[in-house]
C-alpha atoms as a PDB file:
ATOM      1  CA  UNK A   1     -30.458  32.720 -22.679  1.00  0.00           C
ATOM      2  CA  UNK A   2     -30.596  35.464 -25.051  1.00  0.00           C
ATOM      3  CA  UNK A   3     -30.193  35.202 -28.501  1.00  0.00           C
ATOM      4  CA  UNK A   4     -27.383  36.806 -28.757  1.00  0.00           C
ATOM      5  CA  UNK A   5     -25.783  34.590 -26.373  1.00  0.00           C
ATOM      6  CA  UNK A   6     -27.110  31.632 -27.974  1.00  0.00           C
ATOM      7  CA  UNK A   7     -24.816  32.657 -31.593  1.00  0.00           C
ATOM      8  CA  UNK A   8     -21.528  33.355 -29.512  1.00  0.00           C
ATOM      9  CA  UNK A   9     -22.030  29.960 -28.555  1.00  0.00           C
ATOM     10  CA  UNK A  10     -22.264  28.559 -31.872  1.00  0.00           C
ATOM     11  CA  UNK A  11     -19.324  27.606 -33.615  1.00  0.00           C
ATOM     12  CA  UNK A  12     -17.925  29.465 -36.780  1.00  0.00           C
ATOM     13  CA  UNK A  13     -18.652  27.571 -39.584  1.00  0.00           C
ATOM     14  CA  UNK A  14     -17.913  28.648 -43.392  1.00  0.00           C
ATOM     15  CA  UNK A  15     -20.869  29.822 -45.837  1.00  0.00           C
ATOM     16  CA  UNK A  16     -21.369  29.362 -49.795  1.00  0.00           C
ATOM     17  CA  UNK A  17     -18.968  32.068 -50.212  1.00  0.00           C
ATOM     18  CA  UNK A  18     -16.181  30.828 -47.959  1.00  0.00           C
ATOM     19  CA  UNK A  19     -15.993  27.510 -50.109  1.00  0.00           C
ATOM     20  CA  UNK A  20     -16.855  29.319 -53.415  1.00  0.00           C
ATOM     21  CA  UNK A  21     -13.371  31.389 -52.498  1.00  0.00           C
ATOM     22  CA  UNK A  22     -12.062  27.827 -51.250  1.00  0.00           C
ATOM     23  CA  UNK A  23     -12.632  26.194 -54.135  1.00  0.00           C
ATOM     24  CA  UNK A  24     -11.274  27.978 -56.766  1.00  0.00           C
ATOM     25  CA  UNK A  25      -7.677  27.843 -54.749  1.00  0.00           C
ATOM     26  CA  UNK A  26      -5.829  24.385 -56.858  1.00  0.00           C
ATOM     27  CA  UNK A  27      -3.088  23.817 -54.288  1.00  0.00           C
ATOM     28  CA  UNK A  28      -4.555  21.445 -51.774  1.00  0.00           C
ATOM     29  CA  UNK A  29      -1.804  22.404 -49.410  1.00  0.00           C
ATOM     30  CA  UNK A  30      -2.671  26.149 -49.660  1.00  0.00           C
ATOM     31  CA  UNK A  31      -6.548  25.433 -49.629  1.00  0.00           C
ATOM     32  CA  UNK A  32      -6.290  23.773 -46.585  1.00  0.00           C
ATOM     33  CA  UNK A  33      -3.885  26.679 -45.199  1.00  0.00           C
ATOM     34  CA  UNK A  34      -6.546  29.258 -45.863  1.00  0.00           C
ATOM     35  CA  UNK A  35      -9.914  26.862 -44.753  1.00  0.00           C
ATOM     36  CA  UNK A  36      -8.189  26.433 -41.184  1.00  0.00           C
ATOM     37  CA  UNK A  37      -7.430  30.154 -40.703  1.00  0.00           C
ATOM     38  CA  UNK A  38     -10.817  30.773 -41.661  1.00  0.00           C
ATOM     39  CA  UNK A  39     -12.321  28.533 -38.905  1.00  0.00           C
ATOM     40  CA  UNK A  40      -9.352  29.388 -36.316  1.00  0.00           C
ATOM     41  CA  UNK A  41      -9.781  33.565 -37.219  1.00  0.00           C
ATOM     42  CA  UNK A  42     -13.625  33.586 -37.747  1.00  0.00           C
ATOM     43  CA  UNK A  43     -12.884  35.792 -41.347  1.00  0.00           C
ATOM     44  CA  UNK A  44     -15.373  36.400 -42.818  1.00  0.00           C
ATOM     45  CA  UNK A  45     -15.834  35.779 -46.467  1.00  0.00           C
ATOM     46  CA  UNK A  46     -14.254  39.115 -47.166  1.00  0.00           C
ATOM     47  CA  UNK A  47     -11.516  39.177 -45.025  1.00  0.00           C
ATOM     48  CA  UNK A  48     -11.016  35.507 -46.720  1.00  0.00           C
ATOM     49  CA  UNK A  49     -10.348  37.084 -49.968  1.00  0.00           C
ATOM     50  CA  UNK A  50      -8.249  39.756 -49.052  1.00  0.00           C
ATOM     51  CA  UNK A  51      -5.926  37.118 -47.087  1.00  0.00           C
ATOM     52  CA  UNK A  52      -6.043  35.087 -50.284  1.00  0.00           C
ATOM     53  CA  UNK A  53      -5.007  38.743 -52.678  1.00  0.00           C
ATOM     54  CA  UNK A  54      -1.772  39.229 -50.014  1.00  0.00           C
ATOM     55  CA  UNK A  55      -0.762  35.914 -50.652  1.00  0.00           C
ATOM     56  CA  UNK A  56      -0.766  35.564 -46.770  1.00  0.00           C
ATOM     57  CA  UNK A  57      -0.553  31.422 -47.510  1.00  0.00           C
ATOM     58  CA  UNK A  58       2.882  32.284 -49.217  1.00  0.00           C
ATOM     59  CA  UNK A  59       4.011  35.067 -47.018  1.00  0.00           C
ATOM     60  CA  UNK A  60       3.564  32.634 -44.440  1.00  0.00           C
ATOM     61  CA  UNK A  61       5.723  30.011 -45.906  1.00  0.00           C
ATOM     62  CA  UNK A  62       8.804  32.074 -46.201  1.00  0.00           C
ATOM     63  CA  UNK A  63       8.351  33.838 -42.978  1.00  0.00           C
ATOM     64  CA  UNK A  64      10.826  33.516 -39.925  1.00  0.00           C
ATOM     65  CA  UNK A  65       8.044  35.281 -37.416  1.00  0.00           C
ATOM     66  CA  UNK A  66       5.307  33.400 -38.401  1.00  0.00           C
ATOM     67  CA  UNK A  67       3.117  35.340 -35.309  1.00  0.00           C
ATOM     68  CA  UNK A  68       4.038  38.715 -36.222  1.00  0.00           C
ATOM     69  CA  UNK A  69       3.340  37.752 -39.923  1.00  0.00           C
ATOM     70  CA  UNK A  70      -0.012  36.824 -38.746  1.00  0.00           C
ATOM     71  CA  UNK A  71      -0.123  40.005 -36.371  1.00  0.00           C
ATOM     72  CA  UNK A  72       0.577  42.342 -38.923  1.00  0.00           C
ATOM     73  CA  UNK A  73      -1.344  40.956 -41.862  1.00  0.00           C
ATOM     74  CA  UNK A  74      -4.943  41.309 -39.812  1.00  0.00           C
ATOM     75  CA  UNK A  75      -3.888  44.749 -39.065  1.00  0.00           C
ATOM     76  CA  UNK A  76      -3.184  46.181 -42.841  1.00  0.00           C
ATOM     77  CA  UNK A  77      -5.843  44.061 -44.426  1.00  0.00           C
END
């Protein structure tokens, strides 16, 4: 197996700087929000923060098209 094929394999886990961004998030409801996209979208710790700056957690909330929300947040940010 190559290596290369050996880390697709693996799965996603967060780093330092996933739960540093985590952590400083005080709603446990939103916190968890953002810490299961994160494993589900494989973000990385920058794509984690720029979620977190759009407020995706509370676009989400109010939105009727929760897929095309999701759709069209991963394409502008």
């Amino acid at each position: 197996m190559r290596d290369q094929d050996a880390a697709e394999s693996l799965p996603f886990t967060l780093n330092e700087t996933h739960y540093l961004i985590l952590s400083r998030i005080e709603s446990e409801q939103e916190r968890n929000f953002y810490e299961s996209e994160t494993v589900r979208q494989q973000w990385s710790a920058e794509q984690l923060q720029r979620f977190y700056d759009y407020d995706l957690f509370g676009r989400y909330a109010i939105s009727c098209d929760k897929d095309a929300l999701m759709k069209t947040a991963i394409i502008e940010n």
